[in-house]
C-alpha atoms as a PDB file:
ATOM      1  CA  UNK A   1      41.907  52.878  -6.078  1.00  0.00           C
ATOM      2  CA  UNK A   2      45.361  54.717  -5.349  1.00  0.00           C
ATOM      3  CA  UNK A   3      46.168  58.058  -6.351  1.00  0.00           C
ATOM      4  CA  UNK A   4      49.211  60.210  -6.619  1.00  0.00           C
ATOM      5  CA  UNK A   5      47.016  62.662  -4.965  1.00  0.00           C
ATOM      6  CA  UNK A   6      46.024  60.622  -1.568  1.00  0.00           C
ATOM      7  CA  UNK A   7      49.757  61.022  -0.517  1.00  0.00           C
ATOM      8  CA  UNK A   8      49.108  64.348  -0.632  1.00  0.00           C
ATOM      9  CA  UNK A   9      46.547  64.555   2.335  1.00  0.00           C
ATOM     10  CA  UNK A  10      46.678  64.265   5.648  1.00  0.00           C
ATOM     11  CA  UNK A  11      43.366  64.018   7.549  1.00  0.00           C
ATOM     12  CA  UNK A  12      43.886  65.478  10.744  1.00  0.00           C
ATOM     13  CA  UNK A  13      40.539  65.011  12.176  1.00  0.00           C
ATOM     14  CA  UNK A  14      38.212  61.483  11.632  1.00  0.00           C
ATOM     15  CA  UNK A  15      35.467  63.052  13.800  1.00  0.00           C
ATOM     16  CA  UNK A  16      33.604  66.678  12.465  1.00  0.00           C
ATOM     17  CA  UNK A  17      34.955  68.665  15.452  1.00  0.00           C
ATOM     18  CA  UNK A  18      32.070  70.958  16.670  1.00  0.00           C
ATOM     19  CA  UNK A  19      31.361  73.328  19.555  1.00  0.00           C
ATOM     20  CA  UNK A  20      33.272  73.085  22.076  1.00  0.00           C
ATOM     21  CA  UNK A  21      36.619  71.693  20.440  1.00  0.00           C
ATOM     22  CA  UNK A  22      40.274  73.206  20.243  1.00  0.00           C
ATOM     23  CA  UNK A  23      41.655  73.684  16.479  1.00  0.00           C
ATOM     24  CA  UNK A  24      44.544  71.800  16.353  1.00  0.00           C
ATOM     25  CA  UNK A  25      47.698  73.180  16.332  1.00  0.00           C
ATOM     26  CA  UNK A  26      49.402  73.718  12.748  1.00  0.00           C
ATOM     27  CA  UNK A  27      53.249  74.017  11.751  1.00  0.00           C
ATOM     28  CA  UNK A  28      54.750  76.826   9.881  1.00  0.00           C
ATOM     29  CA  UNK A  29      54.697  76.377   5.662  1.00  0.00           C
ATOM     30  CA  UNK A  30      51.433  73.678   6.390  1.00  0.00           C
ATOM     31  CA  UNK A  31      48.372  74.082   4.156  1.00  0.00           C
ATOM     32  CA  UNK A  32      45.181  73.612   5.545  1.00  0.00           C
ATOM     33  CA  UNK A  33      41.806  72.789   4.100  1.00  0.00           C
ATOM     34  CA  UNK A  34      39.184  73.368   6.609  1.00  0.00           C
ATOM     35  CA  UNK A  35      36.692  70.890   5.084  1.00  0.00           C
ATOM     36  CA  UNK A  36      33.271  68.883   5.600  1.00  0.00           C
ATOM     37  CA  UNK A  37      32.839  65.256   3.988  1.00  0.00           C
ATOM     38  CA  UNK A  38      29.275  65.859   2.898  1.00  0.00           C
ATOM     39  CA  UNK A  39      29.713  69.584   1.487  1.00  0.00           C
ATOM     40  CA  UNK A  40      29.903  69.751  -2.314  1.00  0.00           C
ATOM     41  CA  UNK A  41      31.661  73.542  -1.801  1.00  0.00           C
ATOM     42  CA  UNK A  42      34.192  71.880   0.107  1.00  0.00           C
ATOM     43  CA  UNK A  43      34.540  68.681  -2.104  1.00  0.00           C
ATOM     44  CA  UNK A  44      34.880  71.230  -5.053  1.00  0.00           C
ATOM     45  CA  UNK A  45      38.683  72.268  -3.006  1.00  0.00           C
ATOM     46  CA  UNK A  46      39.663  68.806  -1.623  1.00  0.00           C
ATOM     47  CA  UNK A  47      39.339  67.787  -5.769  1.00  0.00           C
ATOM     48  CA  UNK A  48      41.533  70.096  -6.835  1.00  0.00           C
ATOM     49  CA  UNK A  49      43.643  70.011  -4.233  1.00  0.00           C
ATOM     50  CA  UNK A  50      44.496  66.146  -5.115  1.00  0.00           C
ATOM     51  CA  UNK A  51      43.669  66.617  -8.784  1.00  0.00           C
ATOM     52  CA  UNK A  52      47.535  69.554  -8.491  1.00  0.00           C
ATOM     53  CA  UNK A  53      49.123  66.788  -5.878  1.00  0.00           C
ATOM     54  CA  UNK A  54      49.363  69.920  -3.076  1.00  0.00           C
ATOM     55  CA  UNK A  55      50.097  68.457  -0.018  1.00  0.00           C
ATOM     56  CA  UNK A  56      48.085  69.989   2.595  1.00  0.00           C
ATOM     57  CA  UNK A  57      46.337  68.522   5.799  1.00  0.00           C
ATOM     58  CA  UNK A  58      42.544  68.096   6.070  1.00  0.00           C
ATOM     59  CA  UNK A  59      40.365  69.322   9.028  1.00  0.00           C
ATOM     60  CA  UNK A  60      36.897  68.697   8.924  1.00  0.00           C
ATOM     61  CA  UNK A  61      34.189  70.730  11.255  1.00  0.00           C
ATOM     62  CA  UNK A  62      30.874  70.028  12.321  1.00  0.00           C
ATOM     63  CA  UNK A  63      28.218  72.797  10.862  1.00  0.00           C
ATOM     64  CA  UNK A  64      25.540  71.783  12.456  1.00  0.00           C
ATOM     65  CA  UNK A  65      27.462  72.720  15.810  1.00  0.00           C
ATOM     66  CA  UNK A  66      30.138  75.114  14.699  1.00  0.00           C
ATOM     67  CA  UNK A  67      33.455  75.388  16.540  1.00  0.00           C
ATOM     68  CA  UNK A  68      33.823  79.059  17.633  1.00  0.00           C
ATOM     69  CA  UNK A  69      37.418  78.833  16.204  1.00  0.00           C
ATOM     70  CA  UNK A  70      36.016  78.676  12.905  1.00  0.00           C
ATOM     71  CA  UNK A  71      34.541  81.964  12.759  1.00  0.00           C
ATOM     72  CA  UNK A  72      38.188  83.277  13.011  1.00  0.00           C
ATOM     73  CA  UNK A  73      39.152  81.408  10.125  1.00  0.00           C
ATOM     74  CA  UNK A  74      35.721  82.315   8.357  1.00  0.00           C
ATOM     75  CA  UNK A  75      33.384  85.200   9.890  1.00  0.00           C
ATOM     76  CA  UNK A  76      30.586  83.407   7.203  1.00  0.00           C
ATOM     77  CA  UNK A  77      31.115  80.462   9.419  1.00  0.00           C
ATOM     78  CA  UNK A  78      31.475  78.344   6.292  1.00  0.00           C
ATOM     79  CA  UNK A  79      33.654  75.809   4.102  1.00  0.00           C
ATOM     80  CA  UNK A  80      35.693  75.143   3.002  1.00  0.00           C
ATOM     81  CA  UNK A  81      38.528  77.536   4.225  1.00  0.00           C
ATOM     82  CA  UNK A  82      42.673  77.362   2.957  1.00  0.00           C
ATOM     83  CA  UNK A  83      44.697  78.396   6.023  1.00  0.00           C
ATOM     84  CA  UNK A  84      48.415  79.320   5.228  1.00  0.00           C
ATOM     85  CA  UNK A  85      51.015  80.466   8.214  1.00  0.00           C
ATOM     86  CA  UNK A  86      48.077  82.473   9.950  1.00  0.00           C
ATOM     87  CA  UNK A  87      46.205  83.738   7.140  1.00  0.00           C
ATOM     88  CA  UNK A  88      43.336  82.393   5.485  1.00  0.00           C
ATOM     89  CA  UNK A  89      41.169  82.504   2.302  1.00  0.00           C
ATOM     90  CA  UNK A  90      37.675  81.239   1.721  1.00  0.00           C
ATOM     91  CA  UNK A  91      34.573  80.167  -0.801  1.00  0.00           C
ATOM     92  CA  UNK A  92      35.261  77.695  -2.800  1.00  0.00           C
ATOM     93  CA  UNK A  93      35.362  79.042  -6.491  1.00  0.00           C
ATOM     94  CA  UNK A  94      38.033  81.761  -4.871  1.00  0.00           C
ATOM     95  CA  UNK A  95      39.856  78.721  -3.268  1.00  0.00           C
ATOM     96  CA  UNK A  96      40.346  76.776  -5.997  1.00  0.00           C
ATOM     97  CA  UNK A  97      41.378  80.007  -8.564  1.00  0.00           C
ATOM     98  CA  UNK A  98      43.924  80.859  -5.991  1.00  0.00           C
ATOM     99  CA  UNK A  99      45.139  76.869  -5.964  1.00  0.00           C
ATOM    100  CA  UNK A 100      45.139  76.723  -9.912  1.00  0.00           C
ATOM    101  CA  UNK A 101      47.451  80.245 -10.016  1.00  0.00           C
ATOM    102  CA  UNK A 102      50.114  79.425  -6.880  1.00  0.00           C
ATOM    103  CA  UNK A 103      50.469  75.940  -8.427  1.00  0.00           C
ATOM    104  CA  UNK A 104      50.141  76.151 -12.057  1.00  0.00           C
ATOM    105  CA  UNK A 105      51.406  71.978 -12.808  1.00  0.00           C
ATOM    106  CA  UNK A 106      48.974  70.744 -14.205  1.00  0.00           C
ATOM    107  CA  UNK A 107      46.696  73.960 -15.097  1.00  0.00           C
ATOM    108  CA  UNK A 108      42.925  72.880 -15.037  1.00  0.00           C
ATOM    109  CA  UNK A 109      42.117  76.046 -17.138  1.00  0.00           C
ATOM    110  CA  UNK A 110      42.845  76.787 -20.836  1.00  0.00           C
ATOM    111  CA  UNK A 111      45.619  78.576 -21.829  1.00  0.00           C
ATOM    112  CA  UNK A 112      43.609  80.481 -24.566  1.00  0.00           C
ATOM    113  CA  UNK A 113      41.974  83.352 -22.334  1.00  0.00           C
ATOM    114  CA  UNK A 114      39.306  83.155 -24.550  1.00  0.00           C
ATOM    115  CA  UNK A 115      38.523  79.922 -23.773  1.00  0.00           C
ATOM    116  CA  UNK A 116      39.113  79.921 -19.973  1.00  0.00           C
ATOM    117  CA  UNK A 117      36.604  82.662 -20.191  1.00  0.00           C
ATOM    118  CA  UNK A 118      33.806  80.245 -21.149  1.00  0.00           C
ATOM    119  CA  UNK A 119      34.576  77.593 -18.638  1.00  0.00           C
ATOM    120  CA  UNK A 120      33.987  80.110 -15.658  1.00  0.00           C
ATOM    121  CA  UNK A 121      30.756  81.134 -17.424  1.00  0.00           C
ATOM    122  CA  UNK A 122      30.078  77.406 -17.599  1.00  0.00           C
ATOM    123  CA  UNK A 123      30.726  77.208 -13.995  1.00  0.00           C
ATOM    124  CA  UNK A 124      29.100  80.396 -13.085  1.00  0.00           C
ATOM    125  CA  UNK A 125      25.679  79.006 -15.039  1.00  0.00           C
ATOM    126  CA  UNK A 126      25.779  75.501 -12.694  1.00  0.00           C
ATOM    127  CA  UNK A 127      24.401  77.527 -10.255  1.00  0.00           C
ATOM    128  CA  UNK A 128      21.150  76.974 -11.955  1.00  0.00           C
ATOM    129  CA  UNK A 129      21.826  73.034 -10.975  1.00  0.00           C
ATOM    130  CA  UNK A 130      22.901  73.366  -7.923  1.00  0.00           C
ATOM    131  CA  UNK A 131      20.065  75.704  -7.184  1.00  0.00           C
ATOM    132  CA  UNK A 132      17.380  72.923  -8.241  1.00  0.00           C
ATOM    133  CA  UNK A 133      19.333  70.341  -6.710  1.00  0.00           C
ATOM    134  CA  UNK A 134      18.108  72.265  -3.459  1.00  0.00           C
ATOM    135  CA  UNK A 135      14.739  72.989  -3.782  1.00  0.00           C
ATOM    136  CA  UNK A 136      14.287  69.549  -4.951  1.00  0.00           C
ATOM    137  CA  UNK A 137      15.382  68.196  -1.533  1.00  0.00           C
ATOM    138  CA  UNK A 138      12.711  70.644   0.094  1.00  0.00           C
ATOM    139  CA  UNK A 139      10.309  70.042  -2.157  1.00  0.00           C
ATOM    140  CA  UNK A 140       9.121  66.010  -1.036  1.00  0.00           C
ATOM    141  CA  UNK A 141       5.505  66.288  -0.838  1.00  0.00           C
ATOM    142  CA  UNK A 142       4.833  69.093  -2.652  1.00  0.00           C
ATOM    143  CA  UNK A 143       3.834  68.134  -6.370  1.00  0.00           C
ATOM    144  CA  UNK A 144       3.733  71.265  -7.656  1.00  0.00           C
ATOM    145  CA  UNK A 145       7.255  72.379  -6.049  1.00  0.00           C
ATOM    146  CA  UNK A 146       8.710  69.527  -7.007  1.00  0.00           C
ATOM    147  CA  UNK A 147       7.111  69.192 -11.025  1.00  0.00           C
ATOM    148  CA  UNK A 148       8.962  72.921 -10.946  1.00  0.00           C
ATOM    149  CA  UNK A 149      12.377  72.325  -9.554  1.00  0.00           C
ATOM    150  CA  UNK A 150      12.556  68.802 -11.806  1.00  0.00           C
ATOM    151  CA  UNK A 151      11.792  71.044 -14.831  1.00  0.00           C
ATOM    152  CA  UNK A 152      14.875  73.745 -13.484  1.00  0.00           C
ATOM    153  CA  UNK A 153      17.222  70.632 -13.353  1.00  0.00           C
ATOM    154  CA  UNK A 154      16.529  69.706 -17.011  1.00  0.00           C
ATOM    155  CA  UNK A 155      16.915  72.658 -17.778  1.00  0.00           C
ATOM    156  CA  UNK A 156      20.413  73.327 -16.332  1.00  0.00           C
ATOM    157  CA  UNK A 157      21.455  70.225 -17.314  1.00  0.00           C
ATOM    158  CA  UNK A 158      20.606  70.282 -20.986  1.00  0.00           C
ATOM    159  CA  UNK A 159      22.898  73.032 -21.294  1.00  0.00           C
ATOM    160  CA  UNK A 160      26.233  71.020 -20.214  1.00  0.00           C
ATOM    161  CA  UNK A 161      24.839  67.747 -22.485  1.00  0.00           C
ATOM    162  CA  UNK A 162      24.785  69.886 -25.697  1.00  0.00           C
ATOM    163  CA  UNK A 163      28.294  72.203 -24.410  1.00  0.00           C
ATOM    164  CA  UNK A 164      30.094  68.942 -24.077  1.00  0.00           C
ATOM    165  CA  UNK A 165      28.802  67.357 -27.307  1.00  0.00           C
ATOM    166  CA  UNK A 166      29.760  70.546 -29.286  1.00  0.00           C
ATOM    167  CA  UNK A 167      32.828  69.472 -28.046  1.00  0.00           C
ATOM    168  CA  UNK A 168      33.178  66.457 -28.571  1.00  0.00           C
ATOM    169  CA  UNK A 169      35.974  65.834 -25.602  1.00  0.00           C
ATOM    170  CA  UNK A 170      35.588  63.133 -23.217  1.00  0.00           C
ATOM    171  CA  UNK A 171      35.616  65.426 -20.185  1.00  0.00           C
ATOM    172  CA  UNK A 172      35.023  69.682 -20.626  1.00  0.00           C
ATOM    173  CA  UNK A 173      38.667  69.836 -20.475  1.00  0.00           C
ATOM    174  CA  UNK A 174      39.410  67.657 -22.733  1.00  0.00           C
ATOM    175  CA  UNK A 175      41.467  64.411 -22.250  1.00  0.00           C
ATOM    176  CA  UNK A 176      41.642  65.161 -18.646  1.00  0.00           C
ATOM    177  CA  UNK A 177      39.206  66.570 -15.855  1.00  0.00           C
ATOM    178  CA  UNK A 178      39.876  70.332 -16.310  1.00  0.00           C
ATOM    179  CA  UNK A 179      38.263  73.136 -13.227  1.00  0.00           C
ATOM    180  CA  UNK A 180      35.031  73.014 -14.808  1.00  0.00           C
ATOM    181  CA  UNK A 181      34.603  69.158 -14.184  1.00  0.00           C
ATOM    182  CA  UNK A 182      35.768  69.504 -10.900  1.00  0.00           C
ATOM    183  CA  UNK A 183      33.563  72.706 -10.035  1.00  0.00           C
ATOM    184  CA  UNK A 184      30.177  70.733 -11.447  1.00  0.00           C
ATOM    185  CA  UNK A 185      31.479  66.939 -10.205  1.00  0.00           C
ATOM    186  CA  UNK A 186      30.015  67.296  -6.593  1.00  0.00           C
ATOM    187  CA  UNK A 187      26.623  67.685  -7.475  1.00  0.00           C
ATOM    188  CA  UNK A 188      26.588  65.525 -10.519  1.00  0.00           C
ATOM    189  CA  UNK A 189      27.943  62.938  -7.975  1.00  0.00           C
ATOM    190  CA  UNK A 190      24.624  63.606  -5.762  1.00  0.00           C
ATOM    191  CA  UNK A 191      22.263  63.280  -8.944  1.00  0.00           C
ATOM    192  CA  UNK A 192      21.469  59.838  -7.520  1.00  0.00           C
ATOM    193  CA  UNK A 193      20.189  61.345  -4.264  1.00  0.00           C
ATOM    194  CA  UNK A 194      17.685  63.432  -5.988  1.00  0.00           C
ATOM    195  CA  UNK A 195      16.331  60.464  -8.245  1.00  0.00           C
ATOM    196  CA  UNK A 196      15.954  58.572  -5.275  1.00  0.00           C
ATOM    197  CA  UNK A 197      14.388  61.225  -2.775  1.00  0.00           C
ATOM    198  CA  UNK A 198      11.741  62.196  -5.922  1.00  0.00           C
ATOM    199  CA  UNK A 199      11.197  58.974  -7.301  1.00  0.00           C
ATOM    200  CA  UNK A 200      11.973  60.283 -10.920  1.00  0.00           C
ATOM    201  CA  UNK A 201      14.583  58.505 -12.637  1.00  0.00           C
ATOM    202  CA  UNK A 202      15.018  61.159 -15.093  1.00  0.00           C
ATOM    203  CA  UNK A 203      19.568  61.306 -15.557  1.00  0.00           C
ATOM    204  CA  UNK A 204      18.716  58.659 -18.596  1.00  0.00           C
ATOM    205  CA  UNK A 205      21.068  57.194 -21.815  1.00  0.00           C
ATOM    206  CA  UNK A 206      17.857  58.753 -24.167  1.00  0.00           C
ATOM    207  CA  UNK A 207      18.596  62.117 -22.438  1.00  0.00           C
ATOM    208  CA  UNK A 208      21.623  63.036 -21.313  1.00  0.00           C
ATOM    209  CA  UNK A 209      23.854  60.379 -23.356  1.00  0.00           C
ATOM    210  CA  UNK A 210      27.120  62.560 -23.265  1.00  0.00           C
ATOM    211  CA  UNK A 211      26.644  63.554 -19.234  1.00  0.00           C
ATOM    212  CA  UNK A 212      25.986  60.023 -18.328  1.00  0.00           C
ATOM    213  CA  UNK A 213      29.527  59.085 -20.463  1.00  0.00           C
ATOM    214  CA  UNK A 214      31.194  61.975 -18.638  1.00  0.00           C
ATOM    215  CA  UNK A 215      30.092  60.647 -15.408  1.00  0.00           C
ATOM    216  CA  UNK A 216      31.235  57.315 -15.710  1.00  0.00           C
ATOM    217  CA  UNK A 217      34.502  58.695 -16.928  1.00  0.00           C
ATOM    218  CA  UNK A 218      35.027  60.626 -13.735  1.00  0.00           C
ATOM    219  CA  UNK A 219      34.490  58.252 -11.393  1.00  0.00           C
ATOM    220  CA  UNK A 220      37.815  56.746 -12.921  1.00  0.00           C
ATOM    221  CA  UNK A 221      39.529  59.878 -11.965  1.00  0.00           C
ATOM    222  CA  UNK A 222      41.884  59.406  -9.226  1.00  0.00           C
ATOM    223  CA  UNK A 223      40.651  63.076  -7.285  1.00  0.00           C
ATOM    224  CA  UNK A 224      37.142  62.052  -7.804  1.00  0.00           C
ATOM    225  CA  UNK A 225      37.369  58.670  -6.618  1.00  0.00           C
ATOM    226  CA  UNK A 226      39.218  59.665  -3.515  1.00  0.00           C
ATOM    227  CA  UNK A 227      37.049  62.340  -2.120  1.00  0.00           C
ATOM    228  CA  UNK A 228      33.210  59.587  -3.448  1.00  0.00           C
ATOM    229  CA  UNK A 229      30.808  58.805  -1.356  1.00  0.00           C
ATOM    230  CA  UNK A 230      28.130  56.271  -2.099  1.00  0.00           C
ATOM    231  CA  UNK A 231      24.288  56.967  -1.617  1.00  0.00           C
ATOM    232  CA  UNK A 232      23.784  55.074   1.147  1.00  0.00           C
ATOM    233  CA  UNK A 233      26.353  58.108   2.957  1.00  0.00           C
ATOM    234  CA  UNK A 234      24.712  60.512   1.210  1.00  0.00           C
ATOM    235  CA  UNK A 235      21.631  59.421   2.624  1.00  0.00           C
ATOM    236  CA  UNK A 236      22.037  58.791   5.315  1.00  0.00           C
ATOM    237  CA  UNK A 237      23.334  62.242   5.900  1.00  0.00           C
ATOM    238  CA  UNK A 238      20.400  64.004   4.717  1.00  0.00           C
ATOM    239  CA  UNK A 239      18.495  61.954   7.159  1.00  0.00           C
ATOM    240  CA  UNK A 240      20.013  63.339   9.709  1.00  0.00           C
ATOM    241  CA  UNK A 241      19.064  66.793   8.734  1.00  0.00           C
ATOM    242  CA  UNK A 242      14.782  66.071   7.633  1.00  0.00           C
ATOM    243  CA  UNK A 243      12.244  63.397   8.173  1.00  0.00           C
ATOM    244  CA  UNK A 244      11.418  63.563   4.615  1.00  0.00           C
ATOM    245  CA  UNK A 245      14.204  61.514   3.436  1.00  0.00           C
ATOM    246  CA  UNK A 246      13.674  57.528   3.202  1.00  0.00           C
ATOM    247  CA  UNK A 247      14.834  55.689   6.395  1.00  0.00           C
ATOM    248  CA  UNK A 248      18.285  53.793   6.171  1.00  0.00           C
ATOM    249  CA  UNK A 249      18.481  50.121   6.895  1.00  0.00           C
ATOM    250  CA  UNK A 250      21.006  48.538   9.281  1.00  0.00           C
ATOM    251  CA  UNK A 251      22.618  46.670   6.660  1.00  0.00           C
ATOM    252  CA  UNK A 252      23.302  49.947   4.734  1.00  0.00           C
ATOM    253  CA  UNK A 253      24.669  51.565   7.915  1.00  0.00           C
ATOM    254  CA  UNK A 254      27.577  49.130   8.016  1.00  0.00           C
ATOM    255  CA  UNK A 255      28.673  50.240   4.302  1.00  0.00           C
ATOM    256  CA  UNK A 256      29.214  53.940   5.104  1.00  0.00           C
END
């Protein structure tokens, strides 16, 4: 699928540059997005990034093996990082507030305060998600950890199925993908990881009817189909980080 927004990018780097490397050079006026393809923090920045057309230039950096280079860009040694004519700003709920307010067209907030308001709370309460999305990952082959963070993830989840029901929008802002989507998309995107790592299928049509409409309504989005990966990838990439994740086949391999 082509977007208005892959124009936009330039990927600088196909290869995670890790210890050891040189940062490559950038011009004056450039924007930067110091990135990694399997981060959902950094994801959350390349979205809106393409979702506001910016064009900017993409490097992405090993963290397994960090370049010492980005510690000057980041002293948290994290992504994703903006870099602007020598200075740079970083976390990715601060990146994409500063994107949203130096390029306004189009806004991904609400114009009623009031309303913009509720969307960060939204975003601020995925953190309950995200945090079970986690512990579910560590928790293979521990039933009782696993029963727990399973029962976290409903939880969190039941909160955005009855949100975007009460408002009765195809996406949570509205006719188009507003910052919230973007901010939650990543890890709605890795839902399938979890089912398949704990064996529960449990993101179901009885369930979670509005999420699952929502999510097959992003993956139309232009930003969101752009910066997808597949499971195999995602897979594949925990694999490299724990044993506990199921082995990929050659045949798979040749997909990512």
């Amino acid at each position: 699928m082509t977007s208005k927004g892959v124009g936009s990018a330039i990927t600088l780097t196909t290869n995670h540059l890790s210890s050891g490397s040189i940062c490559p050079p950038m011009g004056i006026g450039i924007l930067r997005c110091y990135s990694m393809k399997y981060c959902p923090y950094a994801q959350r920045t390349r979205l809106v990034l393409l979702a506001k057309n910016i064009k900017h230039e993409v490097i992405n950096v090993n963290l397994r093996s960090k370049p010492d280079w980005l510690f000057e860009k980041n002293p948290l040694g994290k992504v994703p990082v903006l870099e602007k004519d020598g200075e740079t700003i970083y976390e990715s709920l601060i990146t994409c507030d500063y994107l949203d307010e130096v390029y306004p067209n189009p806004p991904l907030y609400p114009s009623d305060p009031w309303k913009k308001a509720q969307d960060k709370v939204l975003i601020d309460r995925w953190a309950k998600v995200s945090q079970a999305w986690y512990k579910i990952r560590f928790a293979v082959g521990n039933e009782e950890m696993m029963k727990k963070a399973l029962q976290e993830l409903h939880e969190g989840l039941d909160i955005y199925e009855v949100e975007l029901k009460k408002r009765g929008t195809k996406f949570f802002g509205g006719e188009k993908p507003g910052m919230l989507d973007y901010m939650i998309w990543p890890w709605a995107e890795r839902i399938c990881v979890l089912q398949e790592i704990s064996g529960d299928v449990f993101l179901t049509e009885e369930r979670y009817p509005t999420i699952m409409s929502w999510k097959e309504l992003m993956m139309s989005d232009p930003p969101v189909a752009e910066t997808f990966l597949p499971l195999e990838a995602h897979m594949y990439f925990l694999s490299t980080f724990n044993g506990k994740t199921r082995e990929i086949k050659p045949k798979e391999l040749s997909r990512l």
